[in-house]
N, C-alpha and C. Protein backbone atom coordinates (compact mmCIF):
# COMPACT_ATOMS: atom_id res chain seq x y z
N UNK A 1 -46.25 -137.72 -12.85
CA UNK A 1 -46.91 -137.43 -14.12
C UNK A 1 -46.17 -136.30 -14.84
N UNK A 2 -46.48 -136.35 -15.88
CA UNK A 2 -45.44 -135.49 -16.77
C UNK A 2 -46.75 -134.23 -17.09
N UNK A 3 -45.49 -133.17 -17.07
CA UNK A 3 -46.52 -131.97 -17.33
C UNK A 3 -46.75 -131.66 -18.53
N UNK A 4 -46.15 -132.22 -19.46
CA UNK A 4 -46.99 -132.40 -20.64
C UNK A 4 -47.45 -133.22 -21.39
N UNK A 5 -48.26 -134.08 -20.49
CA UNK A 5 -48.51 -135.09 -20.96
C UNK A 5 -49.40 -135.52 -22.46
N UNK A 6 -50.00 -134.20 -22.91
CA UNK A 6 -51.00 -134.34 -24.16
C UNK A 6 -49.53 -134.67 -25.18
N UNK A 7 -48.67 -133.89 -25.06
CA UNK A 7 -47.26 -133.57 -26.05
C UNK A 7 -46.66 -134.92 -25.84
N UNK A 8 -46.53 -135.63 -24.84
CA UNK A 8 -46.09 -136.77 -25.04
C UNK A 8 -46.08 -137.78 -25.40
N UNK A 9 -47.71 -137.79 -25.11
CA UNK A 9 -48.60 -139.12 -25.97
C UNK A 9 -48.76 -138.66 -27.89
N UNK A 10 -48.79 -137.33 -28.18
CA UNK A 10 -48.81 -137.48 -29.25
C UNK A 10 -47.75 -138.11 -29.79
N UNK A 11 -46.22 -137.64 -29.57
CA UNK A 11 -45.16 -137.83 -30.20
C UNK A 11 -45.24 -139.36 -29.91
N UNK A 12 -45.33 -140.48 -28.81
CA UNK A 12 -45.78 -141.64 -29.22
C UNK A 12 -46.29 -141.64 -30.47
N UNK A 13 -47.36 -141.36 -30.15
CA UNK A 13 -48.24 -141.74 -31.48
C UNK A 13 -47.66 -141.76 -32.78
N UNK A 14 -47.04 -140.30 -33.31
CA UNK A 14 -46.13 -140.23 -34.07
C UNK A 14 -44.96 -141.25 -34.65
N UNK A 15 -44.33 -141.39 -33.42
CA UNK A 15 -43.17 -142.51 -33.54
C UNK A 15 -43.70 -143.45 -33.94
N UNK A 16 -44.90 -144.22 -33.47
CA UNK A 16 -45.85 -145.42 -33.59
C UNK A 16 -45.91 -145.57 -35.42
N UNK A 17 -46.22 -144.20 -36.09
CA UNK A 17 -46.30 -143.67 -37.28
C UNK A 17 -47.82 -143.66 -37.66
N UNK A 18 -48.73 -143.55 -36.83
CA UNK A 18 -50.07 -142.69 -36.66
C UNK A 18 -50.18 -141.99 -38.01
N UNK A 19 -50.67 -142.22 -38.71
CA UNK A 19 -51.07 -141.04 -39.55
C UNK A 19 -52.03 -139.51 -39.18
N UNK A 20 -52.51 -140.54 -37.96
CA UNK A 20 -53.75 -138.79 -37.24
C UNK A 20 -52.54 -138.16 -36.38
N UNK A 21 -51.63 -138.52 -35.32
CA UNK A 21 -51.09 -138.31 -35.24
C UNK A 21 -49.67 -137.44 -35.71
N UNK A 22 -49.45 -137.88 -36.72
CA UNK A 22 -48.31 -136.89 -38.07
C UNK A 22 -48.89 -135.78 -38.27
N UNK A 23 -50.43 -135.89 -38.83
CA UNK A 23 -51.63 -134.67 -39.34
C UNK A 23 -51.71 -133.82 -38.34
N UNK A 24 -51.71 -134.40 -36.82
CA UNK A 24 -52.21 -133.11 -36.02
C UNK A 24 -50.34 -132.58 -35.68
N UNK A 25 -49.75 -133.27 -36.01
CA UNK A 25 -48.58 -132.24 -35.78
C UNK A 25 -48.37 -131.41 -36.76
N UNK A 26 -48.58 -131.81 -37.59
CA UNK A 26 -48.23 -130.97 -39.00
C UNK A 26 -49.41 -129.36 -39.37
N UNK A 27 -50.74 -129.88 -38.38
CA UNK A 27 -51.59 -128.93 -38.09
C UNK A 27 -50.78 -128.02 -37.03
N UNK A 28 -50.47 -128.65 -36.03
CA UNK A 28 -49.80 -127.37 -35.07
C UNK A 28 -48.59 -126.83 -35.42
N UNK A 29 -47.96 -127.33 -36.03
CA UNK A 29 -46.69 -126.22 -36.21
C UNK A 29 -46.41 -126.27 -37.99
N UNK A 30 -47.18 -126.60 -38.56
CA UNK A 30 -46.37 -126.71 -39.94
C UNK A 30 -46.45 -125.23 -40.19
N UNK A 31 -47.74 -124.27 -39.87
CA UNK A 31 -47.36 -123.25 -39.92
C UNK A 31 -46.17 -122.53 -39.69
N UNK A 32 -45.89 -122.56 -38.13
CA UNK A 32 -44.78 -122.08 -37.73
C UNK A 32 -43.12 -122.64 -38.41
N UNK A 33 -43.10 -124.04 -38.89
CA UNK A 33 -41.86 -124.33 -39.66
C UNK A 33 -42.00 -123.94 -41.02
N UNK A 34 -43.16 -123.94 -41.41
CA UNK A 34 -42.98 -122.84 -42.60
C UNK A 34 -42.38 -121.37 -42.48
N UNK A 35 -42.84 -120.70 -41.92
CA UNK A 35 -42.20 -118.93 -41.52
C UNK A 35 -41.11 -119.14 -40.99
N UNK A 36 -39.92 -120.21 -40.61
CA UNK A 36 -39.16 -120.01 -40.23
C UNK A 36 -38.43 -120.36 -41.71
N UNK A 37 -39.00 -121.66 -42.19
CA UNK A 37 -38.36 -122.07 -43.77
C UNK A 37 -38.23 -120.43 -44.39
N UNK A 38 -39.19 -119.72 -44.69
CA UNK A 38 -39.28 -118.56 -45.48
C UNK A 38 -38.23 -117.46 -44.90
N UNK A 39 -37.80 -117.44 -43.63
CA UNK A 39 -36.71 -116.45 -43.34
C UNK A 39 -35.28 -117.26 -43.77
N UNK A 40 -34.86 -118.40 -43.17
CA UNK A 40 -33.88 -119.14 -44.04
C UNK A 40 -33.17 -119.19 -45.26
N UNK A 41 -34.55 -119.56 -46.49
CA UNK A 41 -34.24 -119.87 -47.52
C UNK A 41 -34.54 -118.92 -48.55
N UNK A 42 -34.28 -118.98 -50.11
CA UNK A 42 -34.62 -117.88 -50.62
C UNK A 42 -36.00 -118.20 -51.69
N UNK A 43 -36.32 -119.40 -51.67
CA UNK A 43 -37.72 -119.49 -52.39
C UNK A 43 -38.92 -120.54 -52.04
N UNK A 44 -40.10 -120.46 -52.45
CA UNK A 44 -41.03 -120.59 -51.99
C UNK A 44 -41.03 -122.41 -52.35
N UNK A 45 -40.80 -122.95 -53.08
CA UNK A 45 -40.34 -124.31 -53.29
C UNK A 45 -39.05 -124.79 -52.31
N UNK A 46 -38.48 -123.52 -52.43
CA UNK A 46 -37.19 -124.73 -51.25
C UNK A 46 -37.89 -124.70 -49.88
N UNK A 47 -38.41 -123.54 -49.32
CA UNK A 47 -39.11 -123.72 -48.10
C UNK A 47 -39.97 -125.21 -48.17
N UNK A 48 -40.83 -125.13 -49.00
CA UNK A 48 -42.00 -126.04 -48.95
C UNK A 48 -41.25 -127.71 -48.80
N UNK A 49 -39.74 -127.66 -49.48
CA UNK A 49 -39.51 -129.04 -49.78
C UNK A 49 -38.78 -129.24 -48.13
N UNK A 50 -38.50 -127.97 -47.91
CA UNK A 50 -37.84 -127.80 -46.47
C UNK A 50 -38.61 -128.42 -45.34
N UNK A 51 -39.80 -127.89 -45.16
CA UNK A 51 -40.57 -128.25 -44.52
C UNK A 51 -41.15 -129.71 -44.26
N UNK A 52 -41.02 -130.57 -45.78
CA UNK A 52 -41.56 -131.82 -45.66
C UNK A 52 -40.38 -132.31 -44.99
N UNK A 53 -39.18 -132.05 -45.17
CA UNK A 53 -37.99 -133.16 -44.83
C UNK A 53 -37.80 -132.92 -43.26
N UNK A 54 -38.36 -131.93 -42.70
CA UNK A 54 -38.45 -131.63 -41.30
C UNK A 54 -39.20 -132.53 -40.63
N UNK A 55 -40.64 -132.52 -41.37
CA UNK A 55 -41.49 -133.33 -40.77
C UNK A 55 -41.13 -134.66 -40.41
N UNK A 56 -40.11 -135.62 -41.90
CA UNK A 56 -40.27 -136.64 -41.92
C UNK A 56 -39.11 -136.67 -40.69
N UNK A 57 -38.10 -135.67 -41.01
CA UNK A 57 -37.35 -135.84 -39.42
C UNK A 57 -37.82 -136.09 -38.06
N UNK A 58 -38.13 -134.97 -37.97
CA UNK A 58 -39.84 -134.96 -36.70
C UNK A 58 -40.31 -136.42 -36.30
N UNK A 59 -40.73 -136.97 -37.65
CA UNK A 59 -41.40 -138.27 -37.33
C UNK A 59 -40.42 -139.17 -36.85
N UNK A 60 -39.21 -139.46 -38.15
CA UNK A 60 -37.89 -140.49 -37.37
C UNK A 60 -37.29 -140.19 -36.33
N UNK A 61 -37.35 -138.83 -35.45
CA UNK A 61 -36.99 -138.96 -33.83
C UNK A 61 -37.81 -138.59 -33.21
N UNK A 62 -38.80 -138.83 -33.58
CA UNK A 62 -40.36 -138.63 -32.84
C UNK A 62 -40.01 -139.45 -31.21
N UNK A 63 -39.56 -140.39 -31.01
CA UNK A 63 -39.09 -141.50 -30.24
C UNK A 63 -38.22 -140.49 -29.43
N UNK A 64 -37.47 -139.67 -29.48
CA UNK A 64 -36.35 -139.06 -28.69
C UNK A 64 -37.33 -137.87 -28.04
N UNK A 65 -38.27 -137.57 -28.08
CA UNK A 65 -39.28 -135.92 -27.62
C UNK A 65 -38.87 -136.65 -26.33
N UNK A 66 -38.37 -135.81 -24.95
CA UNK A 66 -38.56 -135.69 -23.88
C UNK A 66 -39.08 -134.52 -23.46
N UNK A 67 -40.57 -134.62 -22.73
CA UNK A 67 -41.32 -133.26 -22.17
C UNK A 67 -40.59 -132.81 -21.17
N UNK A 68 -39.55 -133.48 -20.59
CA UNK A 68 -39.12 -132.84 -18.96
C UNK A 68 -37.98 -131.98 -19.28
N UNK A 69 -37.41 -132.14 -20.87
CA UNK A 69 -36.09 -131.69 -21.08
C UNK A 69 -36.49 -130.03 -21.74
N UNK A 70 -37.58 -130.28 -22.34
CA UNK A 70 -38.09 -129.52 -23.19
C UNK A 70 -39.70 -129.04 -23.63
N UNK A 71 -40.20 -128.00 -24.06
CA UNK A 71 -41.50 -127.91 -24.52
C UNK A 71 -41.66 -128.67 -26.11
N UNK A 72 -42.55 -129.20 -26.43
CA UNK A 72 -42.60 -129.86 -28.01
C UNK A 72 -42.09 -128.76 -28.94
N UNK A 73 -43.19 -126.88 -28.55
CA UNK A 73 -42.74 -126.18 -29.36
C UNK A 73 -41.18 -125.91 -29.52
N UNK A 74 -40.49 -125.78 -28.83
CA UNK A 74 -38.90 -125.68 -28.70
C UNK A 74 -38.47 -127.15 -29.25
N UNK A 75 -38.43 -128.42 -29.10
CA UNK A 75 -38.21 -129.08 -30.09
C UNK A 75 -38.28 -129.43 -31.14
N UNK A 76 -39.41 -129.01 -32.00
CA UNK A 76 -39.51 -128.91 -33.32
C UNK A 76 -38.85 -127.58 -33.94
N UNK A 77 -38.70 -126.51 -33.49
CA UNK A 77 -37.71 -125.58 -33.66
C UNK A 77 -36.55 -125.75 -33.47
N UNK A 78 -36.02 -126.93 -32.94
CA UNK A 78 -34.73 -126.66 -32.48
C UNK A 78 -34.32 -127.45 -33.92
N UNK A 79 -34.97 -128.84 -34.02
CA UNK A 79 -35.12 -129.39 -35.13
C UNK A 79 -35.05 -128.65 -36.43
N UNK A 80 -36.04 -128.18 -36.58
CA UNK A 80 -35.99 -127.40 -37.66
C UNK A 80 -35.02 -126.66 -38.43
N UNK A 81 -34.74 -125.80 -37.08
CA UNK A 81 -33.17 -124.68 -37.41
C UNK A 81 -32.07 -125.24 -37.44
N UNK A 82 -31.97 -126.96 -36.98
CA UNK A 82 -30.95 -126.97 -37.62
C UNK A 82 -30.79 -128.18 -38.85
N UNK A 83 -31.67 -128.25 -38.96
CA UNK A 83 -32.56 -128.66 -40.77
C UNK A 83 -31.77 -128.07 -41.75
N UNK A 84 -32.53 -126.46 -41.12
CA UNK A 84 -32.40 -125.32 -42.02
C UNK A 84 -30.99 -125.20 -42.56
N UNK A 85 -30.37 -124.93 -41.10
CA UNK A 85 -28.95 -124.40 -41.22
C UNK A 85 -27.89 -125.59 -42.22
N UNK A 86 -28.52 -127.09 -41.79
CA UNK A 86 -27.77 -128.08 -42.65
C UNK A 86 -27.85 -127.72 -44.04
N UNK A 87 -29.02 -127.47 -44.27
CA UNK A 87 -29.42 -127.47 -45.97
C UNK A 87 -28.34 -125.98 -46.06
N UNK A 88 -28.82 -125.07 -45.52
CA UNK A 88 -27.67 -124.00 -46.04
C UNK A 88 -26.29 -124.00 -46.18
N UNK A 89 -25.73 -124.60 -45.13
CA UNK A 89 -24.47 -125.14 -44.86
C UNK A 89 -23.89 -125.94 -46.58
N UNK A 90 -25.09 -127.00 -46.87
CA UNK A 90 -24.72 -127.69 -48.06
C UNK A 90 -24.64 -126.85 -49.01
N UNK A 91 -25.50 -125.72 -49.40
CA UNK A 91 -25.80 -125.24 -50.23
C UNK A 91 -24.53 -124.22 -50.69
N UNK A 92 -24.09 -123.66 -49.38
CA UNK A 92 -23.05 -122.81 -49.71
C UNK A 92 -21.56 -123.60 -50.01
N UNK A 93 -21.28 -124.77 -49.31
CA UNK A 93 -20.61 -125.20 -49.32
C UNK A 93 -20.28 -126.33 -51.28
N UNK A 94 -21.17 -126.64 -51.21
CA UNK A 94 -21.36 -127.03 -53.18
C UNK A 94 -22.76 -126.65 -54.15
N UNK A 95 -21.90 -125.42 -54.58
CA UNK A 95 -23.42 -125.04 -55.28
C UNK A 95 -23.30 -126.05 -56.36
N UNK A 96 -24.64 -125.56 -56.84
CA UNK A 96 -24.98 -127.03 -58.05
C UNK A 96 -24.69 -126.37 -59.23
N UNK A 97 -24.12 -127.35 -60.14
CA UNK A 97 -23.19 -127.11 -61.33
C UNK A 97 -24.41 -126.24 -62.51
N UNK A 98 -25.52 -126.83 -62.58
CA UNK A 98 -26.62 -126.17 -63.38
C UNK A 98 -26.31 -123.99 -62.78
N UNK A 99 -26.39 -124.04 -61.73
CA UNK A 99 -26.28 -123.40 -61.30
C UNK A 99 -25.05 -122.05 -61.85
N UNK A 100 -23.94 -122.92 -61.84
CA UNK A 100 -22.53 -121.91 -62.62
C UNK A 100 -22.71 -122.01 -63.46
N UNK A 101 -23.31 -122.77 -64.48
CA UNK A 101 -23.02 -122.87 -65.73
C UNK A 101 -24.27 -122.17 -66.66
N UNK A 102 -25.36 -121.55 -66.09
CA UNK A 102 -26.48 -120.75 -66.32
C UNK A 102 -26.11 -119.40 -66.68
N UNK A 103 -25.09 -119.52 -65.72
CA UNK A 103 -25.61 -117.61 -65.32
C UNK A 103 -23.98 -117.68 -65.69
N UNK A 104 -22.96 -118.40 -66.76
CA UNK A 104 -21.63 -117.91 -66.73
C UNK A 104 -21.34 -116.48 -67.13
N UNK A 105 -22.34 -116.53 -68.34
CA UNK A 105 -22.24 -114.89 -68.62
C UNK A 105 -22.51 -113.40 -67.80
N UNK A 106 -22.78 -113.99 -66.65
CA UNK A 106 -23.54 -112.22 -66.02
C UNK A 106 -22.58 -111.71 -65.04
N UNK A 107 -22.26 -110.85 -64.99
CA UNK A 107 -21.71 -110.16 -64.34
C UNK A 107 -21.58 -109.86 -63.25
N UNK A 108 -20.79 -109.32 -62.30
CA UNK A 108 -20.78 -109.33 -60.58
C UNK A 108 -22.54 -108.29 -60.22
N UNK A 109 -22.31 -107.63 -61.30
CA UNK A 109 -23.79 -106.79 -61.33
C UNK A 109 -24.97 -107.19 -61.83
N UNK A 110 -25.14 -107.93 -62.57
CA UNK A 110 -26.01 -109.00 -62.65
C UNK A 110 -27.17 -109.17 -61.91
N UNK A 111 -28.52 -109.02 -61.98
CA UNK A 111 -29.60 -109.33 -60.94
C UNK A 111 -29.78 -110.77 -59.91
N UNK A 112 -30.48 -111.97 -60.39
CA UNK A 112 -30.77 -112.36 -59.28
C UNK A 112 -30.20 -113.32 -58.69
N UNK A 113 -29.07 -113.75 -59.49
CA UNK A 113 -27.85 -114.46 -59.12
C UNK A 113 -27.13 -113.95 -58.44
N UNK A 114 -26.80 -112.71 -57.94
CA UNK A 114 -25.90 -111.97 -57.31
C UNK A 114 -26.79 -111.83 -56.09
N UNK A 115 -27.86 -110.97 -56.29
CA UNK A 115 -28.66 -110.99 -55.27
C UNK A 115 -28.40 -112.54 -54.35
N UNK A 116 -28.92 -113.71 -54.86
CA UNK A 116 -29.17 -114.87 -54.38
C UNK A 116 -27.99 -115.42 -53.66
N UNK A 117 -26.37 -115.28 -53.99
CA UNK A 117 -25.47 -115.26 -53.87
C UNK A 117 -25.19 -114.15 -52.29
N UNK A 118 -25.54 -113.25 -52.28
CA UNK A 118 -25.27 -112.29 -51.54
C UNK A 118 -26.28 -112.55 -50.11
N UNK A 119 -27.30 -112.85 -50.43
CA UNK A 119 -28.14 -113.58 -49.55
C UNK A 119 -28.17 -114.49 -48.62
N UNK A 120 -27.42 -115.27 -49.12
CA UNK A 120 -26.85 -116.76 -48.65
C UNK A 120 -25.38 -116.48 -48.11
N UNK A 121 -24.45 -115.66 -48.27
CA UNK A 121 -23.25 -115.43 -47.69
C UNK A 121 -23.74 -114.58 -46.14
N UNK A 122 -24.73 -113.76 -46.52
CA UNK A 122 -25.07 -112.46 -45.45
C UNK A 122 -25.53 -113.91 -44.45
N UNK A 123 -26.63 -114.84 -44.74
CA UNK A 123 -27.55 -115.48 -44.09
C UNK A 123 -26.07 -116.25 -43.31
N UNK A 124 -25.24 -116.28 -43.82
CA UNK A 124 -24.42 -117.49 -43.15
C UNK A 124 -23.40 -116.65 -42.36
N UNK A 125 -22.94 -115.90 -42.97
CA UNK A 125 -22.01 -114.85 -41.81
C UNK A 125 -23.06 -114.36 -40.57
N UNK A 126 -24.25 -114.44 -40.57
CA UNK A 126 -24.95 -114.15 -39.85
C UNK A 126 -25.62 -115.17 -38.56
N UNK A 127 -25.31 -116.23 -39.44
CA UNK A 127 -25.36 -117.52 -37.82
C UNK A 127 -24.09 -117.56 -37.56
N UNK A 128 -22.73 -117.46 -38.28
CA UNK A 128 -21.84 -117.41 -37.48
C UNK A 128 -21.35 -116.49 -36.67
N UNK A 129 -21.68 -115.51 -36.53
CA UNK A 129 -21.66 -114.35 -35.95
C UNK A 129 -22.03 -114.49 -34.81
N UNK A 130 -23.97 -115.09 -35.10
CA UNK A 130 -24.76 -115.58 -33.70
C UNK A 130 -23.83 -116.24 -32.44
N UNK A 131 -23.34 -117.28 -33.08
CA UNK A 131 -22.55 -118.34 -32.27
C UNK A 131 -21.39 -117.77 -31.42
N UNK A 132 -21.00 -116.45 -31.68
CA UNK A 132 -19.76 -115.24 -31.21
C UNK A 132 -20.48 -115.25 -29.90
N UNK A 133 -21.74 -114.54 -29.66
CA UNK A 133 -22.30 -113.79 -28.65
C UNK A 133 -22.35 -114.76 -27.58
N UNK A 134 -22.54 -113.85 -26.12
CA UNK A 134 -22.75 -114.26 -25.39
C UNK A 134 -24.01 -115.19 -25.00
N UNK A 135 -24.36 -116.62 -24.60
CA UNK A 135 -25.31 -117.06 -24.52
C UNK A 135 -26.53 -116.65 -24.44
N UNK A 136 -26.76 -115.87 -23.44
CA UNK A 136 -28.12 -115.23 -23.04
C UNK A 136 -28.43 -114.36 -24.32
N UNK A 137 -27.44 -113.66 -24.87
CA UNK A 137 -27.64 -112.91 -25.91
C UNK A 137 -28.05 -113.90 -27.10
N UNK A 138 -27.46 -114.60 -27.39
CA UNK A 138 -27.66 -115.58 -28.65
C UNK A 138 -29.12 -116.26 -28.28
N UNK A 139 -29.14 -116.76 -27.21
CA UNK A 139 -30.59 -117.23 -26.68
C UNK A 139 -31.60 -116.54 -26.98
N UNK A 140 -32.03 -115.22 -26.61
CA UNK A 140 -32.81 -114.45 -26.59
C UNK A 140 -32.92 -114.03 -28.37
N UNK A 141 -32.21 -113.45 -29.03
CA UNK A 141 -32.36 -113.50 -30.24
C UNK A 141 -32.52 -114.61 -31.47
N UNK A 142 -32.27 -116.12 -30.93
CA UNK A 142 -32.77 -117.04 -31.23
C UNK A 142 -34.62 -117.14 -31.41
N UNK A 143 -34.77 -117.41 -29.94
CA UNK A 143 -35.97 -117.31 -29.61
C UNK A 143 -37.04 -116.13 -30.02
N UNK A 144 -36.41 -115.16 -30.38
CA UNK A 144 -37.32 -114.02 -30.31
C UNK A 144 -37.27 -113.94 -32.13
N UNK A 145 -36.24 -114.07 -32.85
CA UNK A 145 -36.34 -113.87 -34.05
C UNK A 145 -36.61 -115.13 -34.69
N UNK A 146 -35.90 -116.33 -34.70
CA UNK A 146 -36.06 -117.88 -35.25
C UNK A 146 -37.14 -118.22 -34.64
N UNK A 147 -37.17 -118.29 -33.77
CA UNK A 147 -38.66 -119.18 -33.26
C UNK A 147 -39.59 -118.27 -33.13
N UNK A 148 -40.37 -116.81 -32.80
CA UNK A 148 -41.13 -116.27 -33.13
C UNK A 148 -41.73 -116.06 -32.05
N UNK A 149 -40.88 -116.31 -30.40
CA UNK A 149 -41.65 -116.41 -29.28
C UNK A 149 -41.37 -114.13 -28.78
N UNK A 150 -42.30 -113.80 -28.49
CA UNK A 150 -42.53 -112.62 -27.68
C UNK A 150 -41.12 -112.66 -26.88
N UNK A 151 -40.97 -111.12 -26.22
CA UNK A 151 -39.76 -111.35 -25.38
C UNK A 151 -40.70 -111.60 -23.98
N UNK A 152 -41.79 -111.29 -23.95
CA UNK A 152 -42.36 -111.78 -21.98
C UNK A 152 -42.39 -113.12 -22.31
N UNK A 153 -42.89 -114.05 -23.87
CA UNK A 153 -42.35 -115.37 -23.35
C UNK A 153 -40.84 -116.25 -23.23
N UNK A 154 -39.87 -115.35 -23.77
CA UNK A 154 -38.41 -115.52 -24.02
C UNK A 154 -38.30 -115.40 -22.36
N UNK A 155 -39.21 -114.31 -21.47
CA UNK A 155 -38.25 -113.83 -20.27
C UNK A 155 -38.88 -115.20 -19.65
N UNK A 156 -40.34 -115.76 -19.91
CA UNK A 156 -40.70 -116.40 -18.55
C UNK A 156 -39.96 -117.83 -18.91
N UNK A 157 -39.64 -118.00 -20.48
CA UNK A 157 -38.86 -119.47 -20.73
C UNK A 157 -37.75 -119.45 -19.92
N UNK A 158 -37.14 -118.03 -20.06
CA UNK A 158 -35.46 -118.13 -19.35
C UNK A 158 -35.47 -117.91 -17.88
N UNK A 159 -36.59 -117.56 -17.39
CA UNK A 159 -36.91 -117.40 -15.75
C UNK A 159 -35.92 -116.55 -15.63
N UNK A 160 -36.09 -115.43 -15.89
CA UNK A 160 -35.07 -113.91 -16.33
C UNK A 160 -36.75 -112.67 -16.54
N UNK A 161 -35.69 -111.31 -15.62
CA UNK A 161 -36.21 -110.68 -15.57
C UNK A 161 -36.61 -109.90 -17.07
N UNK A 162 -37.98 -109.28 -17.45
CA UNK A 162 -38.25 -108.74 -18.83
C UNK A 162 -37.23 -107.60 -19.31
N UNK A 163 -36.84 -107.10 -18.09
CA UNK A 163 -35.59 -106.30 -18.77
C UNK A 163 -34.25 -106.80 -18.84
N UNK A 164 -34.20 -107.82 -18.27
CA UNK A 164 -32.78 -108.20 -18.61
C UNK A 164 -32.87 -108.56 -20.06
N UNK A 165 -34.10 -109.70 -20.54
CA UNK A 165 -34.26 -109.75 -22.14
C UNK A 165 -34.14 -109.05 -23.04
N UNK A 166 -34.55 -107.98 -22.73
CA UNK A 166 -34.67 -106.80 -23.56
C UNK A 166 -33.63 -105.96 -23.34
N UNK A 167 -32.74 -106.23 -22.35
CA UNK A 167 -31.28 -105.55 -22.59
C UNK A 167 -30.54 -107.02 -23.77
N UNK A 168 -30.53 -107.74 -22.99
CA UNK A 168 -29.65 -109.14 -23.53
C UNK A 168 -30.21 -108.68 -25.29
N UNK A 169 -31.16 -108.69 -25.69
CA UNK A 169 -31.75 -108.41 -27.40
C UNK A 169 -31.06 -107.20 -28.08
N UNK A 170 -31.29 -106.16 -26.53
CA UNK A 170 -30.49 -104.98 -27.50
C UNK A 170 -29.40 -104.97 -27.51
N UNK A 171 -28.32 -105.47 -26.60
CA UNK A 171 -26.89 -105.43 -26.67
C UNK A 171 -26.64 -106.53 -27.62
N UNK A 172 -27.09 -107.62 -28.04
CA UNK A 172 -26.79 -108.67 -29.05
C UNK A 172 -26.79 -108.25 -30.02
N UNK A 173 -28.05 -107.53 -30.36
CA UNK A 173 -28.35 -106.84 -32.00
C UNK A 173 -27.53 -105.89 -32.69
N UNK A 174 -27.14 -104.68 -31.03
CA UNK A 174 -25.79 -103.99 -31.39
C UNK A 174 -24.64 -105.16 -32.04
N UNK A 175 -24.55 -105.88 -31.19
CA UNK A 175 -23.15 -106.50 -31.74
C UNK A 175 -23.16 -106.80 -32.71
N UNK A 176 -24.40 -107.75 -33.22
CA UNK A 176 -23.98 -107.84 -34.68
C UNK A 176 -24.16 -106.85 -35.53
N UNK A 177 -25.10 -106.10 -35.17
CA UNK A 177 -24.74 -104.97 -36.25
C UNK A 177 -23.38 -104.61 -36.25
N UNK A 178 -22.61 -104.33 -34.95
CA UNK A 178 -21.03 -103.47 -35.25
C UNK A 178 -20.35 -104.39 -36.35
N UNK A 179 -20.64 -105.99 -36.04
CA UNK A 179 -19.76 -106.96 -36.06
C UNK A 179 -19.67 -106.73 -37.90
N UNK A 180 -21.49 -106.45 -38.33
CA UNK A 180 -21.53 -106.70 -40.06
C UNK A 180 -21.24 -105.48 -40.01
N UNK A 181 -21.19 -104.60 -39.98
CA UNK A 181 -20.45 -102.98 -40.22
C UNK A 181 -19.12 -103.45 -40.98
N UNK A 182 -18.25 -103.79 -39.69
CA UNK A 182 -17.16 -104.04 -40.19
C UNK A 182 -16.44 -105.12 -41.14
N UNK A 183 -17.59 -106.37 -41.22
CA UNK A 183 -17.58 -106.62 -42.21
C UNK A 183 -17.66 -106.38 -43.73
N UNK A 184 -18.65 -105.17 -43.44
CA UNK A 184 -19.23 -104.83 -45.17
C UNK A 184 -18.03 -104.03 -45.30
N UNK A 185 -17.43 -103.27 -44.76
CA UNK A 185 -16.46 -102.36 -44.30
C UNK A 185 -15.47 -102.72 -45.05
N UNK A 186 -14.85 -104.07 -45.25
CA UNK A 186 -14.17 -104.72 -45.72
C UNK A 186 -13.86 -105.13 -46.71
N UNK A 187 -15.09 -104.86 -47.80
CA UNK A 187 -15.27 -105.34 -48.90
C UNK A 187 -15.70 -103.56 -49.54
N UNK A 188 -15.40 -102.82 -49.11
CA UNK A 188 -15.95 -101.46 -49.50
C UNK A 188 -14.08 -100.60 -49.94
């Protein structure tokens, strides 16, 4: 028997395309993929549109949830973040022409185009950065900042002692801090 078996039969259900099914997922975590949409992105509409296209993801590999590989909550996060990260990825990679052609007149000083701009470079030098660190380190600050789990539940997910987490968090966080130091460093 599977130990999570309530999580398994839902995501059936889901896949099946249940509508009570979709609803009670969207009850248990839409919260939580919302607050992760809102650290991601920079407005309250892209989150929201964020969130639906997750779901409908959610639903089209609803069929792939394995409980033995994983907890549901860690799969819809894993999902999610890298939702997120796609849409950002696109975003930085071709901004939209409305976009340059708005704001041609403003200046590097300029308010919220620059801001918005600066946001989205920091947000992205900042998962690539992640991907530098050492696993346990990247793990733990995953979990503890993207997904929103405590570090006693980060330690009992990783079957790792509470201080090793809480070293692994603080030596990661150093790093990237040194790492954006010397980045901003660069441009100064």
């Amino acid at each position: 028997m599977l130990t999570n078996e309530p999580d398994y039969r839902l995501m059936r259900r889901v896949a099946l395309g249940e509508e009570e099914a979709v609803a009670e997922l969207y009850d248990r975590f839409g919260p939580l993929v919302y607050k992760l949409s809102r650290q991601f992105l920079t407005n309250t509409a892209e989150s929201e549109d964020a969130v639906q296209e997750i779901f409908v993801r959610l639903w089209q590999t609803a069929d792939r949830f394995d409980p033995r590989k994983a907890k549901l909550v860690t799969w819809v996060m894993l999902i999610t973040r890298r939702h997120l990260i796609d849409r950002i990825r696109k975003k930085t990679v071709r901004p939209k022409k409305q976009e340059l052609g708005e704001h041609h007149g403003e200046t590097a000083t300029d308010g919220p185009v620059t801001s918005k701009v600066w946001l989205e470079e920091r947000n992205q030098m900042l998962l690539q950065q992640l991907q530098t660190l050492p696993e346990l380190q990247r793990t733990v600050i995953e979990r503890a900042y993207f997904q929103g789990f405590t570090l006693r539940e980060v330690s009992r997910q990783l079957d790792a002692p509470l201080g090793t987490v809480k070293s692994a968090l603080s030596r990661g966080l150093l790093r990237l801090r040194e790492r954006g130091d010397k980045e901003t460093s660069a441009f100064h």
